[in-house]
N, C-alpha and C. Protein backbone atom coordinates (compact mmCIF):
# COMPACT_ATOMS: atom_id res chain seq x y z
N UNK A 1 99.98 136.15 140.27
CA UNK A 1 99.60 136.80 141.50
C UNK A 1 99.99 138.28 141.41
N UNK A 2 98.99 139.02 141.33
CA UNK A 2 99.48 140.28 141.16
C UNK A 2 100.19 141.62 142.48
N UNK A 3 100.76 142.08 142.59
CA UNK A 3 101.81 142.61 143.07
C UNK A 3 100.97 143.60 144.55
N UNK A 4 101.02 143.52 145.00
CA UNK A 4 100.31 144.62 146.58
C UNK A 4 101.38 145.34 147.26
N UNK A 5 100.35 146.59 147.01
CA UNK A 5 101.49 147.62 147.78
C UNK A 5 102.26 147.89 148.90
N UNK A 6 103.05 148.18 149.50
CA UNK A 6 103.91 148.16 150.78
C UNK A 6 103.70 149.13 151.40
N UNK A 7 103.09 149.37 152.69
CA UNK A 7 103.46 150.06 153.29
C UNK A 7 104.63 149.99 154.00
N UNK A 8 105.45 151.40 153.88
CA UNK A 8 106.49 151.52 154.81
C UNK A 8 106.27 152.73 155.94
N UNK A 9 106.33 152.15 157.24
CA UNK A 9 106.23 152.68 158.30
C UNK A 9 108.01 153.28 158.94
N UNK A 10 107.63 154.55 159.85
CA UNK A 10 109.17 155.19 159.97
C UNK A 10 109.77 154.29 160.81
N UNK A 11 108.99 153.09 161.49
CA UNK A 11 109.70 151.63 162.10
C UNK A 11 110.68 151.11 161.28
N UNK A 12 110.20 150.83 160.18
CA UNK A 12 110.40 150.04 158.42
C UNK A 12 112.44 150.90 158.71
N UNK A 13 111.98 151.94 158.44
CA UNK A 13 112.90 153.14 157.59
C UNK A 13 114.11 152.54 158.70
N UNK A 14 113.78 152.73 160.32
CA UNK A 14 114.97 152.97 161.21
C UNK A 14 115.22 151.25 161.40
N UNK A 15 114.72 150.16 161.03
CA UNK A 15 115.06 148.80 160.96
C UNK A 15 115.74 148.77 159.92
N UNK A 16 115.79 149.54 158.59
CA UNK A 16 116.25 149.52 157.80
C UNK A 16 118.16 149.55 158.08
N UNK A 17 117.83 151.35 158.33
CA UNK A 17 119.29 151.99 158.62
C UNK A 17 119.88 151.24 159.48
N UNK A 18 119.47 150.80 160.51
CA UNK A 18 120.50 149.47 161.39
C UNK A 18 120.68 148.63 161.05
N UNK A 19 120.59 147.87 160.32
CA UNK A 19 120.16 146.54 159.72
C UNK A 19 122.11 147.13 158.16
N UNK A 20 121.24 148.06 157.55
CA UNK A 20 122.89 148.47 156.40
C UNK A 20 123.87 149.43 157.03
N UNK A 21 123.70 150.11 158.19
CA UNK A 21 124.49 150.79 158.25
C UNK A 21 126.55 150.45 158.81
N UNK A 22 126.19 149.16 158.96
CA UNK A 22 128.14 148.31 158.60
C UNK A 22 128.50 148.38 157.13
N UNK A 23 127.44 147.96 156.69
CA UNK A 23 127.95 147.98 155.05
C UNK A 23 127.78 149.24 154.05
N UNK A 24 127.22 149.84 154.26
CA UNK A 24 126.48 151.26 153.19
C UNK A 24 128.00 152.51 154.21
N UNK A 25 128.25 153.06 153.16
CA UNK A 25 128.93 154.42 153.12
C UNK A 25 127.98 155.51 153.21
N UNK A 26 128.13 156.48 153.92
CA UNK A 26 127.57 157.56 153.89
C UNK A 26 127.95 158.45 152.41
N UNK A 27 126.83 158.69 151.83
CA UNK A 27 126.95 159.32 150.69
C UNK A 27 127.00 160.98 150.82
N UNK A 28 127.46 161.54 149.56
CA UNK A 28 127.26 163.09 150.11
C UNK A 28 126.31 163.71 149.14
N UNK A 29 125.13 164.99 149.26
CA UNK A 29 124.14 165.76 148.64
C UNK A 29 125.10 166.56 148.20
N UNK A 30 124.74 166.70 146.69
CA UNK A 30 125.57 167.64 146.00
C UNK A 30 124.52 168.67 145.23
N UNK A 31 124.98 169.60 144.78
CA UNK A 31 124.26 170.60 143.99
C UNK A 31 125.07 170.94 143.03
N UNK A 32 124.30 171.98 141.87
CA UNK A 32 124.98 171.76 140.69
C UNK A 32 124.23 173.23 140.04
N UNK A 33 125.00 173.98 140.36
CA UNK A 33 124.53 175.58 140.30
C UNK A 33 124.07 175.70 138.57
N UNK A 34 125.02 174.81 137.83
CA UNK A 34 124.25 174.79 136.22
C UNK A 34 123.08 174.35 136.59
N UNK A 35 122.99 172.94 137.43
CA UNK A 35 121.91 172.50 137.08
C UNK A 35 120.61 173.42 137.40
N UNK A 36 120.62 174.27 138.35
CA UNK A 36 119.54 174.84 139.33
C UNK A 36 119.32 175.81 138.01
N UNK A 37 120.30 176.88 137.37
CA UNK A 37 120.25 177.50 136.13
C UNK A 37 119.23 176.83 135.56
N UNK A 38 119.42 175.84 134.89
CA UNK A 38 118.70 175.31 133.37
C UNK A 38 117.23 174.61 134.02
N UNK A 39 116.95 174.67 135.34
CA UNK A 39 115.64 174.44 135.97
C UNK A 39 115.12 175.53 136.28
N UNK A 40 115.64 176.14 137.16
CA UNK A 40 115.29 177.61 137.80
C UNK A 40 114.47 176.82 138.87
N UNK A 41 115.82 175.87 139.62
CA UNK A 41 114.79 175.33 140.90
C UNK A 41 116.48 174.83 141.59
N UNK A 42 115.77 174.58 142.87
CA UNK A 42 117.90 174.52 143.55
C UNK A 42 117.90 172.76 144.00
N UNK A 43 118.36 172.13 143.10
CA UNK A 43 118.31 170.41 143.24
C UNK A 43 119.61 170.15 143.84
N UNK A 44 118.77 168.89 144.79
CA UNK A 44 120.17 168.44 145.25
C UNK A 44 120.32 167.14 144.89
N UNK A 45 121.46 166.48 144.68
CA UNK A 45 121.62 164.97 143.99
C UNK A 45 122.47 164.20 145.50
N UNK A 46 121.23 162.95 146.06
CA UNK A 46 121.76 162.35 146.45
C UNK A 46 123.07 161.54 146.27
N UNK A 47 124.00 161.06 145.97
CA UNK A 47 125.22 160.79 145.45
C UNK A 47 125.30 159.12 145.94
N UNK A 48 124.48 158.08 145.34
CA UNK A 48 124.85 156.60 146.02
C UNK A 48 125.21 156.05 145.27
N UNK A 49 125.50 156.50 144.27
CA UNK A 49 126.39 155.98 143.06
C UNK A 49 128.12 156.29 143.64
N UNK A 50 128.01 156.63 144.85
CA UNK A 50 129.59 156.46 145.58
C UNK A 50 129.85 155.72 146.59
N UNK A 51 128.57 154.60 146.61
CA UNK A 51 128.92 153.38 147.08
C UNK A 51 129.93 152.67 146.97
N UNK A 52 130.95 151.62 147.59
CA UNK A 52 131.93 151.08 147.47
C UNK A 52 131.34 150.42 146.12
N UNK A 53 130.71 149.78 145.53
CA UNK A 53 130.50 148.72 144.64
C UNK A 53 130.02 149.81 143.42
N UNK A 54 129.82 150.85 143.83
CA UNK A 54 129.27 151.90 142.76
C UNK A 54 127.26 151.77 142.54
N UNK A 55 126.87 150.98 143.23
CA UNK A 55 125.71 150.53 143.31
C UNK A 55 124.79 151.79 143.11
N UNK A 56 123.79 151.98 142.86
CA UNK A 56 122.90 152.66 143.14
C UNK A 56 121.57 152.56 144.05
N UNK A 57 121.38 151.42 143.93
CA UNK A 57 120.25 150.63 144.78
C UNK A 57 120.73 149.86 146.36
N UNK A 58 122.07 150.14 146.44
CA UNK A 58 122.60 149.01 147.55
C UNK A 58 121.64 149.04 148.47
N UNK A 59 121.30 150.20 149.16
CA UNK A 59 121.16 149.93 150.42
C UNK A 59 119.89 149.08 150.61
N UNK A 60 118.71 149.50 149.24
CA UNK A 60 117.50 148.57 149.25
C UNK A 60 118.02 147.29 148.97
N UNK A 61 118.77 147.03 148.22
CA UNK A 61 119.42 145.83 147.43
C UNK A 61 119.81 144.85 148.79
N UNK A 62 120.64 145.36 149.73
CA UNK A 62 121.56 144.94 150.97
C UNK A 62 120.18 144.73 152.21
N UNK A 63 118.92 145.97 152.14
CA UNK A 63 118.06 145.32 153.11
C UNK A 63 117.46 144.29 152.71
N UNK A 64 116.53 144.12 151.52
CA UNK A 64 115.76 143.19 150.91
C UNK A 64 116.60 141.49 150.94
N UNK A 65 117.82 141.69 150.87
CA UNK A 65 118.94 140.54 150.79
C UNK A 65 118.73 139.94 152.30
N UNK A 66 119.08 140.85 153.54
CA UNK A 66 119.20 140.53 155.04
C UNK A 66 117.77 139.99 155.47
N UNK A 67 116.72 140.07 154.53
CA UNK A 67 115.66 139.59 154.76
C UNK A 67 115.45 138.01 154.77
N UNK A 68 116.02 137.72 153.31
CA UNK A 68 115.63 135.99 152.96
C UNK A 68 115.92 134.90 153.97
N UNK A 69 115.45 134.35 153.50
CA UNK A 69 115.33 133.21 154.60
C UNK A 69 116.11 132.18 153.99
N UNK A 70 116.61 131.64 155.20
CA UNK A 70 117.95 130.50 154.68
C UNK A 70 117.62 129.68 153.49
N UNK A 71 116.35 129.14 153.48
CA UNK A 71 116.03 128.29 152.11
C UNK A 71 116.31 129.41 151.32
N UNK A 72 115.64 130.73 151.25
CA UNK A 72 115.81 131.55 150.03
C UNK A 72 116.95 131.94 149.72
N UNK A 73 117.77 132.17 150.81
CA UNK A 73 119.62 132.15 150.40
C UNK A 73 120.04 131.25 149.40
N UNK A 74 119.84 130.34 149.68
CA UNK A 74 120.15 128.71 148.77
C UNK A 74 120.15 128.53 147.57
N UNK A 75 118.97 129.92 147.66
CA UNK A 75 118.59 129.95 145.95
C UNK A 75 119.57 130.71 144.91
N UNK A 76 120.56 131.72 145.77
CA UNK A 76 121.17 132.50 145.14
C UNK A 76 120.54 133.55 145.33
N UNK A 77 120.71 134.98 144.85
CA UNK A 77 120.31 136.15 144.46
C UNK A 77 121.22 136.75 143.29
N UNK A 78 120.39 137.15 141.98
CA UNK A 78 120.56 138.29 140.99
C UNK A 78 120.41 139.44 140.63
């Protein structure tokens, strides 16, 4: 069965943030004045790799999880 795209609506986004925001840490935007140098563009690095678990994906990881359904709990998640 091949895979169909998602729309995400800004409903989606703010069900989201309530739904992780007990568990997810606020991360901090960092910049990196070398880095902007060796681009010649001014980047900022979201930082969610300073999640408690070090995660990078949590917060999708933690919504997609609050989703399953009790049979699908049962099953585990990897």
């Amino acid at each position: 069965m091949p895979l169909l795209p998602m729309a995400v609506s800004a409903d989606d986004v703010r069900e989201a943030a309530n739904i992780i925001k007990a568990a997810a840490q606020r991360t901090p935007v960092l910049t990196s004045t070398q880095a902007n140098a060796l681009t010649g563009a001014s980047l900022f690095f979201k930082c969610e790799n300073y999640q408690r678990i070090g995660a990078f994906k949590f917060r999708g990881a933690y919504n997609a999880i609050s989703h399953l359904t009790p049979e699908q709990k049962k099953n585990g998640v990897v």
